[in-house]
Protein backbone atom coordinates (compact mmCIF):
# COMPACT_ATOMS: atom_id res chain seq x y z
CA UNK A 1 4.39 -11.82 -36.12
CA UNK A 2 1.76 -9.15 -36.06
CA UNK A 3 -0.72 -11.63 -33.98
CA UNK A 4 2.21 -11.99 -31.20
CA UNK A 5 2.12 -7.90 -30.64
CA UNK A 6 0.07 -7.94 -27.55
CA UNK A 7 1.46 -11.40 -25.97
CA UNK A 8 5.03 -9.67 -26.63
CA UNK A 9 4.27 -6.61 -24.94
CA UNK A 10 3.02 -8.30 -21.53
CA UNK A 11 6.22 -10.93 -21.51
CA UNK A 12 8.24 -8.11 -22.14
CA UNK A 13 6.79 -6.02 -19.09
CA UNK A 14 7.12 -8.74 -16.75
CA UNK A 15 10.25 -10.71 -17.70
CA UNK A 16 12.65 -8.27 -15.36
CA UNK A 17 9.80 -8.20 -11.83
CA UNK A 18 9.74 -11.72 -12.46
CA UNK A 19 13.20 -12.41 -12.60
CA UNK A 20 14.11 -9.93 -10.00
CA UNK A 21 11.31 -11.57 -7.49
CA UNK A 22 13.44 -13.85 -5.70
CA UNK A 23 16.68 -11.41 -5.01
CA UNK A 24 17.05 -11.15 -1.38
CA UNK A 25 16.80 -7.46 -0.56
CA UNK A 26 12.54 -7.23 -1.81
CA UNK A 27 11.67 -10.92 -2.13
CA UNK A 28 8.45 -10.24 -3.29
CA UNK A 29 7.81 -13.96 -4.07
CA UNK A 30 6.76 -13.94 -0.23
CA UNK A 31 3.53 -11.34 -1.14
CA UNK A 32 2.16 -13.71 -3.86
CA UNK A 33 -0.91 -14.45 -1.58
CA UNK A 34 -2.06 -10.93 -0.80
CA UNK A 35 -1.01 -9.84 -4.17
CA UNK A 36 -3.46 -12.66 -6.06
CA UNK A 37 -5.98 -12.05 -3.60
CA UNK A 38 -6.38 -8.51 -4.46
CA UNK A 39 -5.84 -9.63 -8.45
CA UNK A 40 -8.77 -11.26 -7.72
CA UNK A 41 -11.21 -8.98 -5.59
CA UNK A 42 -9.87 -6.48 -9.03
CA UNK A 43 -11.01 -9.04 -11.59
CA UNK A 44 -13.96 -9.33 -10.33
CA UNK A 45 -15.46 -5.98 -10.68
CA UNK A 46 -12.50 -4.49 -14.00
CA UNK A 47 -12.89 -7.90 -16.01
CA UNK A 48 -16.83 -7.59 -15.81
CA UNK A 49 -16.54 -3.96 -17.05
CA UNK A 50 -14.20 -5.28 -19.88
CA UNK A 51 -16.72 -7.78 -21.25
CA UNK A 52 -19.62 -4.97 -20.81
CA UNK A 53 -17.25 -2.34 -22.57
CA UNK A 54 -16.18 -4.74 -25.25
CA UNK A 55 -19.40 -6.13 -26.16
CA UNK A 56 -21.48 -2.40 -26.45
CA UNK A 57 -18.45 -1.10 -28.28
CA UNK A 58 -16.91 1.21 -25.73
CA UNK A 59 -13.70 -0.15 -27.00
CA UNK A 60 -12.45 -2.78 -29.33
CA UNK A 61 -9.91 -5.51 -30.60
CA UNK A 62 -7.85 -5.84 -33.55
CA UNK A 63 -8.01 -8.99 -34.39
CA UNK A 64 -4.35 -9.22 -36.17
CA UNK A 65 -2.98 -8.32 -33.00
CA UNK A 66 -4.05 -11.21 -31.08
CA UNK A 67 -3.50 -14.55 -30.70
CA UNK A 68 -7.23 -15.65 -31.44
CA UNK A 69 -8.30 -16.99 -28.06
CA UNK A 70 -11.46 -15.48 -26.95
CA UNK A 71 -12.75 -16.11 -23.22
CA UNK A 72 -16.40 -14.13 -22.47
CA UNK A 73 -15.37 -12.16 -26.22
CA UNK A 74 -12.24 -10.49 -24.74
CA UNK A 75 -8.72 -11.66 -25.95
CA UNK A 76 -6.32 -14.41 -23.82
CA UNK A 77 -4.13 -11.29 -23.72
CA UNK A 78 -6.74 -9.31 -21.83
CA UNK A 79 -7.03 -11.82 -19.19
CA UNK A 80 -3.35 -12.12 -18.52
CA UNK A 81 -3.55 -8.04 -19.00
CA UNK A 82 -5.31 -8.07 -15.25
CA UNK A 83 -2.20 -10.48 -13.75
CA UNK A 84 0.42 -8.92 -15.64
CA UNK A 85 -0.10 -5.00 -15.02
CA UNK A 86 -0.53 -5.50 -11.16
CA UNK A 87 1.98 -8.04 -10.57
CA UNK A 88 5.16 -5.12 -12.42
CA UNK A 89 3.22 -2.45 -10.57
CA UNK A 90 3.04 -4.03 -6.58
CA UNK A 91 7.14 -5.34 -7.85
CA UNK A 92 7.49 -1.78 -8.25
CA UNK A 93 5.60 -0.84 -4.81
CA UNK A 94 7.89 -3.00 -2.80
CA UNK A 95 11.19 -2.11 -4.27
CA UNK A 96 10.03 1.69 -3.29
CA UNK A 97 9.09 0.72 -0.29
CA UNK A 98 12.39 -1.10 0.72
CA UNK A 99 14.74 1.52 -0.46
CA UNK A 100 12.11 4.79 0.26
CA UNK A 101 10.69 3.32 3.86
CA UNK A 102 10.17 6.87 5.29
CA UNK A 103 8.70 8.16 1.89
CA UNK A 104 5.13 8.81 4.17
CA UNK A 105 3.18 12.38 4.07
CA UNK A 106 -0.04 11.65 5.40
CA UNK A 107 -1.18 15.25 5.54
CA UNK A 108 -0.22 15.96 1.46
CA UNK A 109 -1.56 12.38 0.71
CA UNK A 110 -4.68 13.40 2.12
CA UNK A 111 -5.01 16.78 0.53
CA UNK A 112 -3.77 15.12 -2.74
CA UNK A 113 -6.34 12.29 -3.14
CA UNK A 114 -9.38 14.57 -1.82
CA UNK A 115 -8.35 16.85 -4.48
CA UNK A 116 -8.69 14.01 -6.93
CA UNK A 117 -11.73 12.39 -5.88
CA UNK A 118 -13.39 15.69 -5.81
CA UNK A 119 -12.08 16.27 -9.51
CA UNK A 120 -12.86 13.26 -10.71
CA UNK A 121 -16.25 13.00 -9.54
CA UNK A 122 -17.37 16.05 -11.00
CA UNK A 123 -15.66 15.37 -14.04
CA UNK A 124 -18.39 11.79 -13.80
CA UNK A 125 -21.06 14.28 -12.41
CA UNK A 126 -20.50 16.49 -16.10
CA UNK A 127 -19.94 13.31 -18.31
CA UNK A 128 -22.63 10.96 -17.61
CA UNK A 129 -23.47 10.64 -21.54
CA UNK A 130 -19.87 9.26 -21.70
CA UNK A 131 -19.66 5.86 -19.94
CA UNK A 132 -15.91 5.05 -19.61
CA UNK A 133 -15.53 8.63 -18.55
CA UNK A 134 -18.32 8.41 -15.67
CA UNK A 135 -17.29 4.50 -14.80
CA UNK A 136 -13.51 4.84 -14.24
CA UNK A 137 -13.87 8.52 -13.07
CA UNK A 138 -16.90 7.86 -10.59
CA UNK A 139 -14.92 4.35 -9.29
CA UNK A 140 -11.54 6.06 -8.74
CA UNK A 141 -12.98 9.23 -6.87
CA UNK A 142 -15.08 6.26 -5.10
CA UNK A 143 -12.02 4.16 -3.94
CA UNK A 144 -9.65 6.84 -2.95
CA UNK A 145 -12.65 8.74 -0.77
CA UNK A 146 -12.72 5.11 0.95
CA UNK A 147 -9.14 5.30 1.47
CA UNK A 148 -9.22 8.42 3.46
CA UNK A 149 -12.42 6.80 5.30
CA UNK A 150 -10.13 3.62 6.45
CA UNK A 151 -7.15 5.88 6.89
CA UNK A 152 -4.61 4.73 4.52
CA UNK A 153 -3.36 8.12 3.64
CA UNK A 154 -1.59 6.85 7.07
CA UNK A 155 0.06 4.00 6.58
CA UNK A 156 0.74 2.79 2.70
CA UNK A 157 -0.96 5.76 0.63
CA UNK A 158 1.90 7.44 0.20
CA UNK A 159 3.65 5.18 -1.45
CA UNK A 160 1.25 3.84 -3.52
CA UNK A 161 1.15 7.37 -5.25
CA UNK A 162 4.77 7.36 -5.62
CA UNK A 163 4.72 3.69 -7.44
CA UNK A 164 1.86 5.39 -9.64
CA UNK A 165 4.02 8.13 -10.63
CA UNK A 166 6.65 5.71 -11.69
CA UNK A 167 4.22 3.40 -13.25
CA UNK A 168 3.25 6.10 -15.54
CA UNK A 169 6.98 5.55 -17.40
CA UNK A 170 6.05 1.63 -18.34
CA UNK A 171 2.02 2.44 -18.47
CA UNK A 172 2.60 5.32 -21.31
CA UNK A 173 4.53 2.83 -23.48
CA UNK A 174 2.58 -0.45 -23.07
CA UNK A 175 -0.40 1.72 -23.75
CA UNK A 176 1.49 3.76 -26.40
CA UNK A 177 2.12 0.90 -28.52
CA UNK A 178 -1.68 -0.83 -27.67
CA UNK A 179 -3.22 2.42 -28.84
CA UNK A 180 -1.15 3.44 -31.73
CA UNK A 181 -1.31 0.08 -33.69
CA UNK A 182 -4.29 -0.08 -32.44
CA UNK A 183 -4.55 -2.87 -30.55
CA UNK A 184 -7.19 -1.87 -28.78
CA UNK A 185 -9.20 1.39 -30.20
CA UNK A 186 -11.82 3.29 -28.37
CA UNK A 187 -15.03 4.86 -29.08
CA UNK A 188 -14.67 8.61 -28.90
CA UNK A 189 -18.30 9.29 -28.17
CA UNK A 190 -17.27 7.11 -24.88
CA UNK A 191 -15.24 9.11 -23.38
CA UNK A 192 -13.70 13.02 -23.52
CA UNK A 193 -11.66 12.71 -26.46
CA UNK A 194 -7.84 13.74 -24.87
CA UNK A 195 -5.44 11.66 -25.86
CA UNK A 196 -2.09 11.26 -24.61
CA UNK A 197 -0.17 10.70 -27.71
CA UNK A 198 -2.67 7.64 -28.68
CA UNK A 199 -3.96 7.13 -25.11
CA UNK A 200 -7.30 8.51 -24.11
CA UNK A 201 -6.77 10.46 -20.54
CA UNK A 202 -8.95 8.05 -18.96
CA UNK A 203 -6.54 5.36 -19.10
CA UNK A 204 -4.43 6.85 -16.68
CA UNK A 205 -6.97 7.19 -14.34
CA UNK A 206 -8.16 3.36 -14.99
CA UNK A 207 -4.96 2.30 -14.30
CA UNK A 208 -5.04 4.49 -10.73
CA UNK A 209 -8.57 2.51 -9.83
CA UNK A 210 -7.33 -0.82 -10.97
CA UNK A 211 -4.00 -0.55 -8.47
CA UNK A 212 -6.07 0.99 -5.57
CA UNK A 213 -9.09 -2.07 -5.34
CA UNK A 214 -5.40 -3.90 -5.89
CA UNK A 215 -3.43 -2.53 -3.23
CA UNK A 216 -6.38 -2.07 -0.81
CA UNK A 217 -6.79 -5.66 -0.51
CA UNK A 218 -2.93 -6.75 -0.84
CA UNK A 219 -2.64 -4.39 1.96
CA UNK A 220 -5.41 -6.09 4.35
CA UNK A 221 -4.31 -9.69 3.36
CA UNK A 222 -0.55 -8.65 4.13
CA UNK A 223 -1.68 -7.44 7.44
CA UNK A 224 -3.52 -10.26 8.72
CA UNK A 225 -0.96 -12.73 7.50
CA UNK A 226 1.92 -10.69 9.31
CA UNK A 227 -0.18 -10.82 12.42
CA UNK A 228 -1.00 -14.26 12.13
CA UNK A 229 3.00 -14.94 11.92
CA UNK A 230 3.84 -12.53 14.93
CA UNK A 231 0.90 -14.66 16.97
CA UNK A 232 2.31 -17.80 16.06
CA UNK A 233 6.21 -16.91 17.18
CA UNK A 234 4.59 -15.88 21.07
């Protein structure tokens, strides 16, 4: 049973969005497009830096706790990782955003994710020896600077934070069990060396780059289809 750990763990995080997908009130079966497109546009540049990580030992699999597939020397279960995580986390986004539609500060937002670029990119600036530290902190700082360029601290920034704060709850034991088996292990020289329980601190902030290239492009693609609709009922 030991090989099934990691399959287990993503079926078990997204048996319940899945299920609860098609209920009337969210229906977040209608977002599938924008959501895989921005799945994608993600995979694209976190899947690369997976293989790169893997294959320079940044970070590592057990082999006991994997089915045995490899594709490009990372595990099935990584792949499906980069479907999985974002598809429970934008579930998450829309249920907040049905039942919390006026959760929008634009002014704290703002404050909030200059605060954390600004942190985060000094923390890269200080690390540079340390790749996953200066990747995922120098990316994240990146994206949410870009964010308050394009003005989303406006519109759907707000809630994205709020659906990270709650994805934290899930993320800590996914990652809790991942770390602590280990699943996956990690190369200390790589990165600061705080842990969270098992989970190095730079996990948390992977996961908040990861859902921002996500949401970004759900976001546009949402948009434009919406439009497209409105144009098409005139």
């Amino acid at each position: 049973m030991e090989k099934y750990t990691y399959a287990l763990l993503l079926v078990g995080s997204i048996m319940i969005p899945l299920v609860r997908s098609f209920e009337d009130k969210v229906r977040f079966h209608k977002y599938l497009v924008p959501l895989f497109a921005g799945i994608f546009i993600m995979s694209l540049v976190f899947i690369s830096w997976d293989v790169i990580f893997t294959r320079n030992g940044v970070w590592w699999f057990a082999h006991e706790y994997v089915l045995g597939i490899y594709l490009l020397g990372l595990p099935i279960e990584e792949w499906l990782f980069f479907v999985v995580i974002p598809y429970c986390v934008m579930f998450i986004y829309e249920v907040l955003r049905y039942f919390f539609p006026h959760f929008v500060f634009p002014r704290t937002v703002f404050v909030v994710s200059l605060a954390l670029a600004i942190a985060f990119i000094v923390i890269a600036a200080l690390n540079t020896q340390r790749i996953y530290t200066l990747v995922v902190m120098l990316l994240t700082g990146l994206l949410l600077i870009s964010q308050l360029g394009l003005r989303n601290h406006k519109t759907w920034l707000s809630h994205f934070f709020l659906t990270y704060l709650v994805s934290l709850i899930p993320f800590f034991i996914v990652n809790g069990v991942l770390t602590s088996r280990p699943v996956v292990s990690y190369n200390d020289l790589e990165n600061l060396g705080i842990r969270l329980y098992t989970i190095p601190v730079e996990d948390s902030v992977y996961l908040m780059g990861m859902m921002l290239m996500v949401n970004m492009v759900y976001e546009r693609v949402k948009s434009a289809r919406n439009k497209k609709t409105a144009s098409g009922l005139r």
